[in-house]
Protein backbone atom coordinates (compact mmCIF):
# COMPACT_ATOMS: atom_id res chain seq x y z
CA UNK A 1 -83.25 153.93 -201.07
CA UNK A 2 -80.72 155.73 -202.49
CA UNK A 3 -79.75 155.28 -206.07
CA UNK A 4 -77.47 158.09 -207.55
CA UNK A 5 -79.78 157.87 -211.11
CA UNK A 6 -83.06 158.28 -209.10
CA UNK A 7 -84.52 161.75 -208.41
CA UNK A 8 -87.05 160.90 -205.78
CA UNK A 9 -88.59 163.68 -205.43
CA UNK A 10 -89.23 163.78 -209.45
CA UNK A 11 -90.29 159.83 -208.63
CA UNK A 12 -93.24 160.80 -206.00
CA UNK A 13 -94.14 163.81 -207.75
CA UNK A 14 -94.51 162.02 -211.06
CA UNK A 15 -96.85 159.10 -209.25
CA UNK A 16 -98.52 161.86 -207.52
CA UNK A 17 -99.33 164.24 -210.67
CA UNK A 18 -99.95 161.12 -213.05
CA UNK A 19 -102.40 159.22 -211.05
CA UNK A 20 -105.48 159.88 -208.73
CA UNK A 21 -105.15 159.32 -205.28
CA UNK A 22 -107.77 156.70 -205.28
CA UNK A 23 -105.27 154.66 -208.26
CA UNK A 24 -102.29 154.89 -206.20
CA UNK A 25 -101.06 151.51 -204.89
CA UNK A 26 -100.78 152.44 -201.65
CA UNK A 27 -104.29 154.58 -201.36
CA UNK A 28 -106.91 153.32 -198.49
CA UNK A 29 -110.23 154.79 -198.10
CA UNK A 30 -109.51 155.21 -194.46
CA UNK A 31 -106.98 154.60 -191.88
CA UNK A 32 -109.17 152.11 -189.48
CA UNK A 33 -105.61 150.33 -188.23
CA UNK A 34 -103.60 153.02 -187.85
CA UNK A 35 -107.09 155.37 -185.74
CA UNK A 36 -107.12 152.22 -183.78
CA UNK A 37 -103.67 152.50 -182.16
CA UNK A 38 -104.32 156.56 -182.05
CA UNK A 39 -106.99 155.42 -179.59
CA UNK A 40 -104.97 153.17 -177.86
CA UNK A 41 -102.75 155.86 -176.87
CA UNK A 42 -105.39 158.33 -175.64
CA UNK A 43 -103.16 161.49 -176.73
CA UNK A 44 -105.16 164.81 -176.32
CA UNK A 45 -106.73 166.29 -179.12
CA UNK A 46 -104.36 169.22 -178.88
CA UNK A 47 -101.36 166.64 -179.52
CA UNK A 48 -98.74 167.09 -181.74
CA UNK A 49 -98.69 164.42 -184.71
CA UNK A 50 -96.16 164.25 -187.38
CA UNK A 51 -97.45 161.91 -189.96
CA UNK A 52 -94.27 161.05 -191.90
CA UNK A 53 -94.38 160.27 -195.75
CA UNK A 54 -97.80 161.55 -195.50
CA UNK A 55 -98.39 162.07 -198.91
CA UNK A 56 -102.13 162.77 -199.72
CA UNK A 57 -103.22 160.49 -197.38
CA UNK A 58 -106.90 160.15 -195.68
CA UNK A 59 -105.24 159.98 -192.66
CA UNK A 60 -105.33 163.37 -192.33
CA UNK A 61 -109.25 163.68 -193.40
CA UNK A 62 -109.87 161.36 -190.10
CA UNK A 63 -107.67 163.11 -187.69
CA UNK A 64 -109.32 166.83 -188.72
CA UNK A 65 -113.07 164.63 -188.58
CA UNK A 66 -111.80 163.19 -184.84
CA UNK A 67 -111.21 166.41 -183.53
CA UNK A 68 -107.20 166.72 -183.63
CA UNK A 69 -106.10 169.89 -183.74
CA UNK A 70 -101.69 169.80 -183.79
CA UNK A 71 -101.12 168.15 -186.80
CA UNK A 72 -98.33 167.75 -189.46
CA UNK A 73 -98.34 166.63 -192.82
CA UNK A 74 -94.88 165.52 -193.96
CA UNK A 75 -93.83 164.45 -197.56
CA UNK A 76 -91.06 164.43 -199.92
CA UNK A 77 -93.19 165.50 -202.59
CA UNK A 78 -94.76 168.60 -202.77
CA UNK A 79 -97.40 167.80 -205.39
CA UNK A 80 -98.53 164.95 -203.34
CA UNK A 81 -98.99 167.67 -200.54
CA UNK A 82 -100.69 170.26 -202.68
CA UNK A 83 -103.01 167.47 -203.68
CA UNK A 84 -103.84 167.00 -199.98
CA UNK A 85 -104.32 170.48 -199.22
CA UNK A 86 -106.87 171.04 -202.28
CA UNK A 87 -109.08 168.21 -200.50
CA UNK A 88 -108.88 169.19 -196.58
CA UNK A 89 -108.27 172.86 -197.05
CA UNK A 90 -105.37 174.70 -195.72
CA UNK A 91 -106.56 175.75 -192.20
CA UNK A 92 -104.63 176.27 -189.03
CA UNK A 93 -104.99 172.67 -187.61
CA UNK A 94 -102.37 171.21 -190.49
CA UNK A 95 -98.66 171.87 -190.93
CA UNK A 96 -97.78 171.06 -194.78
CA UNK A 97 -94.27 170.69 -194.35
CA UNK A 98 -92.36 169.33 -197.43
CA UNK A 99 -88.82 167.73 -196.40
CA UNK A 100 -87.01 164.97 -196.77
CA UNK A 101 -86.65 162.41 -193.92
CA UNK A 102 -83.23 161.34 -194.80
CA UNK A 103 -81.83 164.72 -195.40
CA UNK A 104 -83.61 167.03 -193.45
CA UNK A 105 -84.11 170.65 -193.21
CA UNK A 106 -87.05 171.44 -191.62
CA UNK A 107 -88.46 168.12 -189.50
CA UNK A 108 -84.95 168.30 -187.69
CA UNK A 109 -85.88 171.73 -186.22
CA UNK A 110 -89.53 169.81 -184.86
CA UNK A 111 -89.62 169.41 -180.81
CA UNK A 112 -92.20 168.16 -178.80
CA UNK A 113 -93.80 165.60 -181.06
CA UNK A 114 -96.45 163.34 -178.99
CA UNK A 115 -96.84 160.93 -181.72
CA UNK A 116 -95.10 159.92 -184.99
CA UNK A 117 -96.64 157.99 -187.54
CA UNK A 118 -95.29 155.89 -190.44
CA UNK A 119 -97.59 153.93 -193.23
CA UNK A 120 -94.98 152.72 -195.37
CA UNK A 121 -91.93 155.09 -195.40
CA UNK A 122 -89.42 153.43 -193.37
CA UNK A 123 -89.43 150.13 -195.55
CA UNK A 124 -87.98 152.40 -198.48
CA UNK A 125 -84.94 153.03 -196.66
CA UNK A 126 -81.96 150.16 -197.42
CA UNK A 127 -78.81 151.37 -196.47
CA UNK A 128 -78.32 151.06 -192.52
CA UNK A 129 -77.31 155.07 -193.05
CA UNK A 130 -80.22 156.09 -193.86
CA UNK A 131 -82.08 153.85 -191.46
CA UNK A 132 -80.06 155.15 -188.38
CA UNK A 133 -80.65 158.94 -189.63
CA UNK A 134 -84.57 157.96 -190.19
CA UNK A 135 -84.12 156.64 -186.27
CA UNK A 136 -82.27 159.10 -184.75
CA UNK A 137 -84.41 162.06 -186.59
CA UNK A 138 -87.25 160.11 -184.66
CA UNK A 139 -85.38 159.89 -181.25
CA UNK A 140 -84.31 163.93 -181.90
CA UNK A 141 -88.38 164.96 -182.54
CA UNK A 142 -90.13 162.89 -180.02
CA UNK A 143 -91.46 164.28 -176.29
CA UNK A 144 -91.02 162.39 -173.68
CA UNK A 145 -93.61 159.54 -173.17
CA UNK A 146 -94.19 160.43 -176.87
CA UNK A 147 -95.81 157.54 -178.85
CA UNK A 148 -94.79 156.08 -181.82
CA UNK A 149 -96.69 154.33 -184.77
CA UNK A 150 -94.98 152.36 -187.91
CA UNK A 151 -96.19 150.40 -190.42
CA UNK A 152 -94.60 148.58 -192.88
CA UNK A 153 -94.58 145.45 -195.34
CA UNK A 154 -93.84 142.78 -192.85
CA UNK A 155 -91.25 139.97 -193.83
CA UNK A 156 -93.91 137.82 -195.99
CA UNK A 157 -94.73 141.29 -198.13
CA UNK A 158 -94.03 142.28 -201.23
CA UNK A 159 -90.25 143.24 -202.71
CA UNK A 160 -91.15 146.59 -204.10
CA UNK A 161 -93.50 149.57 -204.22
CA UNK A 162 -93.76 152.36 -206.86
CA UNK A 163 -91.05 150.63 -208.74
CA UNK A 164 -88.59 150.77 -205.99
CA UNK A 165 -86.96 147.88 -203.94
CA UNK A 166 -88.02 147.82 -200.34
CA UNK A 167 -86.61 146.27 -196.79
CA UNK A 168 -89.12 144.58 -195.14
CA UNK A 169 -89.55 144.34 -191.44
CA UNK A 170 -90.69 142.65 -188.35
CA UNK A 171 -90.96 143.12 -184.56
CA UNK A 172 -87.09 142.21 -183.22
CA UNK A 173 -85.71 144.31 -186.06
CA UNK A 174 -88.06 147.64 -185.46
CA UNK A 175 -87.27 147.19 -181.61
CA UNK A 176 -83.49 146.81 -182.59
CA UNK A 177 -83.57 150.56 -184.13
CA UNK A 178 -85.90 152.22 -181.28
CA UNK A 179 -83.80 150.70 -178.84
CA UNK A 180 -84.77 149.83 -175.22
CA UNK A 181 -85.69 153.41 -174.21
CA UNK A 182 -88.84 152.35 -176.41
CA UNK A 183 -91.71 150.02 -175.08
CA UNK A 184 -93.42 147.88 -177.64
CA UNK A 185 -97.69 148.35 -176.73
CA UNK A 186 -99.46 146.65 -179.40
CA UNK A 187 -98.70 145.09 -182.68
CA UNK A 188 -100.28 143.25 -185.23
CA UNK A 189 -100.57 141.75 -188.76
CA UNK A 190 -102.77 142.95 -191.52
CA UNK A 191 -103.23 142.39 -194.92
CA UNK A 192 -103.61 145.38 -197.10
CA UNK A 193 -105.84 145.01 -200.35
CA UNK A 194 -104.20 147.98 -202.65
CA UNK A 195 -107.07 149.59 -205.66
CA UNK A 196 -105.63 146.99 -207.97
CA UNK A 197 -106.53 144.13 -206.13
CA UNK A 198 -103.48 143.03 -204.61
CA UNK A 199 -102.72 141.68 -201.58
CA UNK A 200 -99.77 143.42 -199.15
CA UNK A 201 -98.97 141.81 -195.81
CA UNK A 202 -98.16 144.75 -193.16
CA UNK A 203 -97.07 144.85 -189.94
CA UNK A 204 -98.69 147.81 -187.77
CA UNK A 205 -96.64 148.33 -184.33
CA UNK A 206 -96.99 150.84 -181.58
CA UNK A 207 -94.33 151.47 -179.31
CA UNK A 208 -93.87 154.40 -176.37
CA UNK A 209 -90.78 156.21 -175.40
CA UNK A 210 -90.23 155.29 -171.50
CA UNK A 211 -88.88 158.50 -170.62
């Protein structure tokens, strides 16, 4: 991900403040894969979950509607954020916290997380620096037994999003960076149709931490 002439945050905060959520590539009405492995893991309401790149995702709009009251709302971009708190509200069940994953601040001082979930953030991440600090952030964050969710453009996906070059994924290689400490549940394919029409293969995994 890193390019020395890129300013990422100005990136996601000029996608964020020059298009509507519902015109961004990556916007889905609602998070049906990602709920469905939530229920798979049958984490208490009162759970902790740090949605990672969470931008101003629906996600979030399901997770307040299902009850959960423990949860995060990570993002680079603060005007992505902003944009998410002006449609939920800023109540005491949400954690707005803006930080990046790759240099943290903030998410490195998180404990106790019972779930962490990834829609397309980890594929942005080339160098294997970057990857192992994305990884090892995770590892640092997680509780034990804690449950983890990723999805990303699977090997048959598109090359780039937003503009930027991506690294695209499948099962051996995310089970590679967990490690064996981490139990792969469920996993499966699915083709995301983005507002423009376009078709984007994913791969949606969840794994759980043994210990």
């Amino acid at each position: 991900m890193t390019d020395p002439d890129i300013n990422y945050k100005k990136h996601w905060n000029t996608a964020y403040l020059t298009n509507s959520t519902e015109k961004l590539g990556w916007y889905e009405e609602n998070s049906e894969q990602t709920l469905a492995l939530i229920k798979e893991t049958r984490i208490s309401k009162r759970a902790t979950i740090l949605n990672v790149g969470s931008g101003s995702s629906t996600l979030i709009d399901n997770l307040l509607e299902a009850g959960f009251t423990n949860i995060i709302a990570n993002d680079l971009s603060d005007e992505s954020l902003d944009s998410l708190k002006n449609r939920v509200g800023d109540n005491n069940e949400i954690q707005f916290l803006v930080d990046d994953i790759i240099s943290p601040t903030k998410l490195n001082e998180l404990k106790n997380i019972d779930l962490w979930n990834d829609r397309a953030v980890l594929h942005f991440f080339l160098k294997d620096e970057e990857t192992s600090t994305y990884f090892n952030l995770l590892k640092k964050v997680l509780s034990p037994n804690g449950f983890v969710i990723i999805a990303v453009f699977a090997k048959n996906g598109a090359e780039k999003c937003c503009g930027l070059p991506l690294k695209r994924y499948d099962i051996d290689m995310l089970q590679k960076e967990l490690g064996k400490e981490f139990e792969l549940l469920k996993t499966f394919n699915y083709t995301f149709v983005n507002p423009f029409g376009g078709e984007r293969p994913y791969i949606y995994t969840l794994f759980q931490r043994k210990n």
